[in-house]
C-alpha atoms as a PDB file:
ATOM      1  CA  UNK A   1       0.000   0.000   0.000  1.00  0.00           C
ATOM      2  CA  UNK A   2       1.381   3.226  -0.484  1.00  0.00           C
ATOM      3  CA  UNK A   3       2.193   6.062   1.904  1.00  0.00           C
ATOM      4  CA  UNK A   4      -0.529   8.454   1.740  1.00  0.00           C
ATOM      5  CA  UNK A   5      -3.306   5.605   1.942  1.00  0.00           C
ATOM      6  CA  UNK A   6      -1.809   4.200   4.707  1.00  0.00           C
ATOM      7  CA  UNK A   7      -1.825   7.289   6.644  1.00  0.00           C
ATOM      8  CA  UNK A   8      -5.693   7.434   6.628  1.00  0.00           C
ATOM      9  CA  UNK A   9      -5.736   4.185   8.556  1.00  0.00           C
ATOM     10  CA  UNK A  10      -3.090   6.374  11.023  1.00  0.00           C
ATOM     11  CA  UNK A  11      -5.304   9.015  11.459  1.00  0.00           C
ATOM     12  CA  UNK A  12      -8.595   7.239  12.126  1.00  0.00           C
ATOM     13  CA  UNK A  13      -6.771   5.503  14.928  1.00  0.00           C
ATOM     14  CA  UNK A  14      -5.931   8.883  16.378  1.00  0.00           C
ATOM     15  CA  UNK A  15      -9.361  10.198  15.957  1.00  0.00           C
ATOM     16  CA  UNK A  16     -10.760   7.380  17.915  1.00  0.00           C
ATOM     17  CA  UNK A  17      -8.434   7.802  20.545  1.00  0.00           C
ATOM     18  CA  UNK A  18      -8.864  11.145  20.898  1.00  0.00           C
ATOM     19  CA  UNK A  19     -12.635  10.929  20.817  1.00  0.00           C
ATOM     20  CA  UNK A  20     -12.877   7.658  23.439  1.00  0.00           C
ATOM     21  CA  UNK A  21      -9.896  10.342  25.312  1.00  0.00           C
ATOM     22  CA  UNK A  22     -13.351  13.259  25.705  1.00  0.00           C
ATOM     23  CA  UNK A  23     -16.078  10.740  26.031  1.00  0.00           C
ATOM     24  CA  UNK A  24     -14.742   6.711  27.245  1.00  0.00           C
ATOM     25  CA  UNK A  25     -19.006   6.245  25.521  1.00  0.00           C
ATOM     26  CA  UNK A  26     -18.758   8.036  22.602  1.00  0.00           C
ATOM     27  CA  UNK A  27     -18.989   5.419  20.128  1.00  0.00           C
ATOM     28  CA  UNK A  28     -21.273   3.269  22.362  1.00  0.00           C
ATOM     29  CA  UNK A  29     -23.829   6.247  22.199  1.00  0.00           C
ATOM     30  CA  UNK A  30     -23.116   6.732  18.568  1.00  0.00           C
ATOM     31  CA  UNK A  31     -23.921   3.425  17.740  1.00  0.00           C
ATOM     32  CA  UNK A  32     -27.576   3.534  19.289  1.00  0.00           C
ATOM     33  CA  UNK A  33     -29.250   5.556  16.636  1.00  0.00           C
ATOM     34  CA  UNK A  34     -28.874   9.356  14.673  1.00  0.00           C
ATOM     35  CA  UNK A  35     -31.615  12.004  15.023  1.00  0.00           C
ATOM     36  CA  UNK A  36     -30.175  14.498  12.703  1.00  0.00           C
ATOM     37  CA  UNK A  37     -31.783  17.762  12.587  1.00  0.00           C
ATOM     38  CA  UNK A  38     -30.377  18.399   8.814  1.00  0.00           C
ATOM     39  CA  UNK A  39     -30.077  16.996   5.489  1.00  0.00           C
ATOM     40  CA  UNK A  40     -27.476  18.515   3.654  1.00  0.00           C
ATOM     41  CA  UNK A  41     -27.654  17.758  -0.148  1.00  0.00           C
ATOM     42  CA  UNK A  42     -24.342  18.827  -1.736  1.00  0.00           C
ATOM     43  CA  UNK A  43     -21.357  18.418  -4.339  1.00  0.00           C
ATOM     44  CA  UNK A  44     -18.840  15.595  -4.258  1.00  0.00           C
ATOM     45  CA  UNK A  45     -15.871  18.118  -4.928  1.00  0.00           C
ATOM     46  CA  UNK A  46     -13.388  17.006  -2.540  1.00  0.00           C
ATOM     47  CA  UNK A  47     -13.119  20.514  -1.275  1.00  0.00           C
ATOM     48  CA  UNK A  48     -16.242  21.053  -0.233  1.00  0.00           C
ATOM     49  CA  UNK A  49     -17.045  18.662   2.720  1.00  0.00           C
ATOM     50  CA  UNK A  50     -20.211  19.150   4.620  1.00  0.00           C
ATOM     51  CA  UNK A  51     -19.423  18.669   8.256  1.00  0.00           C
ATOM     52  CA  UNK A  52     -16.681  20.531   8.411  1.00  0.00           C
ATOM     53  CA  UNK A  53     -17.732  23.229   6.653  1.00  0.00           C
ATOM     54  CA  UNK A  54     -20.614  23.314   8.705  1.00  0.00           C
ATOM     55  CA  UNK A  55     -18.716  22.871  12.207  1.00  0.00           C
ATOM     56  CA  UNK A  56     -20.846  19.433  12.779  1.00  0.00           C
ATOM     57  CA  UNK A  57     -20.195  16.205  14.843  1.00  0.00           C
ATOM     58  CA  UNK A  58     -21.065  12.840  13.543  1.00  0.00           C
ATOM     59  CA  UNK A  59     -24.754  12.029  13.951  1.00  0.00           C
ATOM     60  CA  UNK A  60     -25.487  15.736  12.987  1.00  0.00           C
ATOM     61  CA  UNK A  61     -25.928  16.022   9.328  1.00  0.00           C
ATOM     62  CA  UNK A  62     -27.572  13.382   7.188  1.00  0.00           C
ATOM     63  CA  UNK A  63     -25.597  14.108   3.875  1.00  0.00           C
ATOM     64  CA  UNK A  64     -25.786  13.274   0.444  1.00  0.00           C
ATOM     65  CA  UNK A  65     -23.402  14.452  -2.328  1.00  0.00           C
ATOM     66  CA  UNK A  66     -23.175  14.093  -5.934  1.00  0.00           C
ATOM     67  CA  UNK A  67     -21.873  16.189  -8.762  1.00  0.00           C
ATOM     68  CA  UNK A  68     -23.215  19.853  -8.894  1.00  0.00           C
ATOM     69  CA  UNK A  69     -25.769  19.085  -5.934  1.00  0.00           C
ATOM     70  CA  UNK A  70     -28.802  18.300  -8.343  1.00  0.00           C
ATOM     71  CA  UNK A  71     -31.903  16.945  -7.365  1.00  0.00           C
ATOM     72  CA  UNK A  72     -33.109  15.490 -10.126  1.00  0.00           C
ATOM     73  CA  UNK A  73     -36.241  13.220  -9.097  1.00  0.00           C
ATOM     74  CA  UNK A  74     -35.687  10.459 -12.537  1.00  0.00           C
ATOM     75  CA  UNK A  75     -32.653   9.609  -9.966  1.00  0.00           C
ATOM     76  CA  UNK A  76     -33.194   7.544  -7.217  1.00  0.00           C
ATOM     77  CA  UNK A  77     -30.231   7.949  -4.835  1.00  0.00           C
ATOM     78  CA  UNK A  78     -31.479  11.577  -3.932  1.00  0.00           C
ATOM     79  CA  UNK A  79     -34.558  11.078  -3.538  1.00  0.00           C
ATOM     80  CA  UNK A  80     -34.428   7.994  -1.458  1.00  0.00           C
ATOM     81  CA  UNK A  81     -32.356  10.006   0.707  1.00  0.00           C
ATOM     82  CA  UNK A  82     -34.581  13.076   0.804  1.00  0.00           C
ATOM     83  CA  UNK A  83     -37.737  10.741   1.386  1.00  0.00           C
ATOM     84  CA  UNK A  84     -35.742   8.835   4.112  1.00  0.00           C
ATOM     85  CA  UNK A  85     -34.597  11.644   5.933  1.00  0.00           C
ATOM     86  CA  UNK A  86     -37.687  13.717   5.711  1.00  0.00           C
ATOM     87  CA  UNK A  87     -40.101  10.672   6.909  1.00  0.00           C
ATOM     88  CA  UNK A  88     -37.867   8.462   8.772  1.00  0.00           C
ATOM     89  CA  UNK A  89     -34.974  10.627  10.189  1.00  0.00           C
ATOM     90  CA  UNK A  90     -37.526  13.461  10.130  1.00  0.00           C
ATOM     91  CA  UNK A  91     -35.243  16.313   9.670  1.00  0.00           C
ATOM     92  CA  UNK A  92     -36.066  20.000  10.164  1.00  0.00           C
ATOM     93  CA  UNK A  93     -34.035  21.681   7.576  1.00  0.00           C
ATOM     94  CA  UNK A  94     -32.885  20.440   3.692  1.00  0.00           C
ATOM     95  CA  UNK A  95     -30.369  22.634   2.863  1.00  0.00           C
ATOM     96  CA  UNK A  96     -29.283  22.189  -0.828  1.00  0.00           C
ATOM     97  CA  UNK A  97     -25.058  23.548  -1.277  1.00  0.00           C
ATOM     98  CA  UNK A  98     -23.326  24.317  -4.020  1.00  0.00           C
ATOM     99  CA  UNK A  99     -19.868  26.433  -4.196  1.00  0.00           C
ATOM    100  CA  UNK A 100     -17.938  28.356  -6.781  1.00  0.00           C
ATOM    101  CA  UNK A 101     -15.867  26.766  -8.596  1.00  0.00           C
ATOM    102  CA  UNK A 102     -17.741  23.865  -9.168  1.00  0.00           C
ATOM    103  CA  UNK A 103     -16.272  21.522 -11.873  1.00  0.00           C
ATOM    104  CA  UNK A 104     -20.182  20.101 -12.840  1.00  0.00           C
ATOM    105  CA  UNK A 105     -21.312  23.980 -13.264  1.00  0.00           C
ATOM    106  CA  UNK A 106     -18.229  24.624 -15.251  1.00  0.00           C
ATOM    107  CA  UNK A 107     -18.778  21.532 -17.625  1.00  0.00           C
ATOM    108  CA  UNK A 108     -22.093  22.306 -18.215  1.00  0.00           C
ATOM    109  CA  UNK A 109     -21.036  25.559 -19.813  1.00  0.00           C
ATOM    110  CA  UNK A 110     -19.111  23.977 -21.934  1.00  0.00           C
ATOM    111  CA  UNK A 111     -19.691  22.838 -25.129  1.00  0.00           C
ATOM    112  CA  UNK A 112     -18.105  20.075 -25.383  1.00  0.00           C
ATOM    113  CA  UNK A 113     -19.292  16.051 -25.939  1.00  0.00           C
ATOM    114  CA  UNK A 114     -18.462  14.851 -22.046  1.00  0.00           C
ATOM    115  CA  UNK A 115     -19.870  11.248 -22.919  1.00  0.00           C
ATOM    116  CA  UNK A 116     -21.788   9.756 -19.801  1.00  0.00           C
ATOM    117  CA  UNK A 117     -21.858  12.940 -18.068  1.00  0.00           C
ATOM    118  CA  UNK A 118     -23.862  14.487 -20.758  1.00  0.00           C
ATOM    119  CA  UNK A 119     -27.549  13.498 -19.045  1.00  0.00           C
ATOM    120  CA  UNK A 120     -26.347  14.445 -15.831  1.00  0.00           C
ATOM    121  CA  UNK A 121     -25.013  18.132 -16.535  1.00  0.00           C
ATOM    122  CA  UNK A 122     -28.137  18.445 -18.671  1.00  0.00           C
ATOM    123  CA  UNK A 123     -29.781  19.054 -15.588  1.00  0.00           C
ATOM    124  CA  UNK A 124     -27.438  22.019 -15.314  1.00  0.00           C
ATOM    125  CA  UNK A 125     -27.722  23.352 -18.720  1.00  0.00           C
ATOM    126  CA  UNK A 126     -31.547  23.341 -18.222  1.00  0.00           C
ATOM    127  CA  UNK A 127     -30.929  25.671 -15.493  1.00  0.00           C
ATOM    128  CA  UNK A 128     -28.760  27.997 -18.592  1.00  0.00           C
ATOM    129  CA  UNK A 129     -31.829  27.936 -20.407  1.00  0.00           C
ATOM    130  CA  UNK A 130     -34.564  28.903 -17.768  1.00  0.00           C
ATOM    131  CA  UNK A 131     -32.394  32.137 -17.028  1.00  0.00           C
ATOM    132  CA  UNK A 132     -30.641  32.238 -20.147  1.00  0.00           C
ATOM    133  CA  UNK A 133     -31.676  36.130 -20.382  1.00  0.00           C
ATOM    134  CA  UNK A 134     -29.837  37.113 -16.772  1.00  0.00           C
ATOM    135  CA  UNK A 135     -27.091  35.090 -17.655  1.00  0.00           C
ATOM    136  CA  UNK A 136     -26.099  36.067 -20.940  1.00  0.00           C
ATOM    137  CA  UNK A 137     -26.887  39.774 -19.785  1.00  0.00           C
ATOM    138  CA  UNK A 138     -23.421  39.039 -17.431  1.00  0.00           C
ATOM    139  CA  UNK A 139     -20.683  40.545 -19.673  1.00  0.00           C
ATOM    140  CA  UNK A 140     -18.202  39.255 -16.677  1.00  0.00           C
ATOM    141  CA  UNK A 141     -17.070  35.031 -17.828  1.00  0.00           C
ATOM    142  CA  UNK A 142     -16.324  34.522 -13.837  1.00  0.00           C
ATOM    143  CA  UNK A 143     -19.357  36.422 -12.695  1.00  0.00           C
ATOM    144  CA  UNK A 144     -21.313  34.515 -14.969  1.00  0.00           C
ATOM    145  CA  UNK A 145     -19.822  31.352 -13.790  1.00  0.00           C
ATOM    146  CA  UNK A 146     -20.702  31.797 -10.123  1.00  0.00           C
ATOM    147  CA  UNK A 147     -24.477  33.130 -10.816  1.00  0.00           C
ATOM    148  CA  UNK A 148     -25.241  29.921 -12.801  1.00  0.00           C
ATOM    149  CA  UNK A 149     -23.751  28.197  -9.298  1.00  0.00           C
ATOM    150  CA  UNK A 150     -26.308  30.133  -7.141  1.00  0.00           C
ATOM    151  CA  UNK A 151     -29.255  29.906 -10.062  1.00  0.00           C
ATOM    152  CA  UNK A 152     -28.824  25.991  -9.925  1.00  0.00           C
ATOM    153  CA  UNK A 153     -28.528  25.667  -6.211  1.00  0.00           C
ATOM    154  CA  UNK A 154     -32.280  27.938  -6.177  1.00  0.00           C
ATOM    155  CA  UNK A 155     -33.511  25.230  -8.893  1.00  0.00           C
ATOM    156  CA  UNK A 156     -32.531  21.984  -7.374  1.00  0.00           C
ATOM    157  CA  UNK A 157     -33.952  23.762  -3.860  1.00  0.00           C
ATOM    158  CA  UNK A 158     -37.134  23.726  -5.949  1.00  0.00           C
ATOM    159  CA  UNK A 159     -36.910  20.677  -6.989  1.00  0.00           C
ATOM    160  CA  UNK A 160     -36.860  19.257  -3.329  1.00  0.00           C
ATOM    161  CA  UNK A 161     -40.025  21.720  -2.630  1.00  0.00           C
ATOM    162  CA  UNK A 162     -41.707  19.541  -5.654  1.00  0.00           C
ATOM    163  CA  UNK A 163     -41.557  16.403  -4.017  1.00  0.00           C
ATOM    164  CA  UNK A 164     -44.629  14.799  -2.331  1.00  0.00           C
ATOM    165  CA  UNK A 165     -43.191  13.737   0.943  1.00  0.00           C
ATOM    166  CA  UNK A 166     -41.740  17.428   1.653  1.00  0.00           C
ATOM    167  CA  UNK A 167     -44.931  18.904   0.735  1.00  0.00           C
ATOM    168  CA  UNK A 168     -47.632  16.504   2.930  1.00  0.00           C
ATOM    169  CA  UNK A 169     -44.793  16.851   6.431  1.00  0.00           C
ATOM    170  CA  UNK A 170     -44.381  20.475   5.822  1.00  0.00           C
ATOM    171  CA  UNK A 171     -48.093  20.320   6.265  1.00  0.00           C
ATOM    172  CA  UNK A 172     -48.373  18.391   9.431  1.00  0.00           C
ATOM    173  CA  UNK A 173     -45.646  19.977  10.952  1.00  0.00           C
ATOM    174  CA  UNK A 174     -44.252  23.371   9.733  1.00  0.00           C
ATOM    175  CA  UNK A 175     -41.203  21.291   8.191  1.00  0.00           C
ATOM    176  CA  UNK A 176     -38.871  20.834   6.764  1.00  0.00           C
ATOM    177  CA  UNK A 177     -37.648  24.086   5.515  1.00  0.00           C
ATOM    178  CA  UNK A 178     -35.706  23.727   2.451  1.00  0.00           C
ATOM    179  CA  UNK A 179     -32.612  26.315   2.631  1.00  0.00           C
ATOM    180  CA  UNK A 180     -30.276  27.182  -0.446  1.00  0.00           C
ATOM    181  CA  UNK A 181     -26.656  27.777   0.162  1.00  0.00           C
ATOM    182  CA  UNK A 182     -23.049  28.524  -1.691  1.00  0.00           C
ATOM    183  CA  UNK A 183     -19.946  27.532   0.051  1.00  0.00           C
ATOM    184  CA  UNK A 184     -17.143  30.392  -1.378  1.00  0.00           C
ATOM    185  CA  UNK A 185     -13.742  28.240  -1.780  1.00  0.00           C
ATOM    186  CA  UNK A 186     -11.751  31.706  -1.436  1.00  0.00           C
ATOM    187  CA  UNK A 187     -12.871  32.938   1.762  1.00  0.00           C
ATOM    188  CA  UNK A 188     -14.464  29.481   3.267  1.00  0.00           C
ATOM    189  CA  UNK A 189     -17.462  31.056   4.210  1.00  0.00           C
ATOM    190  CA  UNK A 190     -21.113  29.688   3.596  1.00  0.00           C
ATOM    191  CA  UNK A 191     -23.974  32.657   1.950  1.00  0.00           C
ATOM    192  CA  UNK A 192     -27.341  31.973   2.436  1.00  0.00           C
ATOM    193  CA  UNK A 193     -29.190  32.884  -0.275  1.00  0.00           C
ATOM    194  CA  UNK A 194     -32.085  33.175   1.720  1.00  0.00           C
ATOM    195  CA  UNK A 195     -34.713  30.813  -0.154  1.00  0.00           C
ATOM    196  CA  UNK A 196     -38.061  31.912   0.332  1.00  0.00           C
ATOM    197  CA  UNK A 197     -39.253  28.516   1.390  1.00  0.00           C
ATOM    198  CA  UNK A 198     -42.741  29.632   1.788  1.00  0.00           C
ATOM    199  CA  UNK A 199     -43.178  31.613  -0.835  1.00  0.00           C
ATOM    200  CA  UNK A 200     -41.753  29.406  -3.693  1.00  0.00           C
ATOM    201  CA  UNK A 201     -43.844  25.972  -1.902  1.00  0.00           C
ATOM    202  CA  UNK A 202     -46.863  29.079  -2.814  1.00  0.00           C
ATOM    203  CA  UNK A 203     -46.030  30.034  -6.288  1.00  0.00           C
ATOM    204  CA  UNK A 204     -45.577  26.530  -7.156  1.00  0.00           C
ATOM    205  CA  UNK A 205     -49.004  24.992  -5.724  1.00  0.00           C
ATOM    206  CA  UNK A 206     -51.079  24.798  -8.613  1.00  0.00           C
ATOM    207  CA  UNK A 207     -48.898  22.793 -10.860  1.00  0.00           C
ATOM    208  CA  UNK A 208     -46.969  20.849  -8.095  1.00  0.00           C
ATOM    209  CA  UNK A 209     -49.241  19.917  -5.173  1.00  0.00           C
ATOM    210  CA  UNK A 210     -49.612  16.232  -4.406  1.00  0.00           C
ATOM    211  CA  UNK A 211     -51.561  16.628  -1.758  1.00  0.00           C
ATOM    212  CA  UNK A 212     -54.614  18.217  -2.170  1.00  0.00           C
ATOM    213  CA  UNK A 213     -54.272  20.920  -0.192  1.00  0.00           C
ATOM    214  CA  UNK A 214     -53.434  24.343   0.546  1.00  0.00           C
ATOM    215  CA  UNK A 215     -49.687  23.837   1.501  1.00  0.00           C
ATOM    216  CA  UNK A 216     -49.305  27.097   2.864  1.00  0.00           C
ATOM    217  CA  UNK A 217     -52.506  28.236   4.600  1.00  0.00           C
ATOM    218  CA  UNK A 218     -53.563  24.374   5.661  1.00  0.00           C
ATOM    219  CA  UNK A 219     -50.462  24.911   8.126  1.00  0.00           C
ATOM    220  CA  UNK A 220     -51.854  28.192   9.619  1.00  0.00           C
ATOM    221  CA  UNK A 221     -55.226  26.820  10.608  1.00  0.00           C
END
């Protein structure tokens, strides 16, 4: 094995001693169950990794990462996750991450034949096209680049809003709220882009409600 993979083996054993060193039950108690209050949906980018980022212990954050944080509902890994954590886990906040710089956002401006990535930055390039007019207004390549990061991250937090199992809890129980966030690289620093949960779950309703119900006032009565 070479050096630099056996040094992760190294380091885990330090991190358990140095967790069993603060609590001798740490891992006995972390072994019982998880009742995350999050579910952070984000990109695999090495650089960008969601507990630390976000300051969180294990058993925190229910995470699930993929390229360019899309939500796409044609793929099931996301939304078993979102559907798990949201009726199982029953988390209180879905919080949807991208960050500049992002390699998937970059491809899918690009025009260029990426084989079998081509379906999955689609879902990307879709988001081009539905704000094609702001974009292109954007003289600035680099500006450009990191609106299309915060434009997809507000689309795949849509997405989310779409889905039945969000909709029919956020009924019952005043969640989850869906949050949309960019991690900068070059200051570390997370920006909300402050979502307007309720008021996007609104304009959606009459084309998107599975339910049968008046998401937003149904909640108030």
């Amino acid at each position: 094995m070479s050096q630099s993979y056996e040094v992760i083996f190294e380091n885990n054993r330090k991190w358990v001693e140095s967790k069993i060193a603060d609590n001798p039950d740490f891992f006995h108690d972390l072994a019982k169950t998880q009742h995350p209050d999050y579910l952070y949906i984000g990109c695999s980018d090495s650089r960008a990794t969601a507990e630390e980022l976000m300051g969180a212990k294990p058993g925190e954050v229910f995470v699930h990462r993929n390229i360019a944080n899309v939500v796409n509902t044609l793929d099931m890994s996301s939304t078993a996750v979102i559907q798990y954590a949201v009726e199982h886990l029953k988390v209180k906040h879905i919080i949807v991450c991208g960050h500049y710089n992002c390699g998937g956002v970059k491809a899918a401006m690009t025009p260029q034949d990426l084989g079998l990535l081509n379906p999955w930055l689609r879902n990307i390039r879709d988001v081009y096209r539905l704000h094609q007019a702001e974009l292109d207004s954007i003289d600035d390549e680099g500006k450009r680049y990191d609106r299309l990061v915060e434009l997809n991250v507000q689309e795949q937090c849509i997405n989310v809003i779409k889905m039945a199992c969000v909709q029919e809890r956020y009924i019952l129980e005043e969640y989850p709220v869906v949050h949309g966030w960019v991690f900068d690289l070059r200051t570390g620093k997370i920006i909300d882009l402050e979502i307007d949960f309720e008021k996007i779950l609104k304009d959606i309703q009459k084309i998107y409600n599975l339910t049968s119900s008046d998401w937003v006032m149904s909640r108030k009565k």
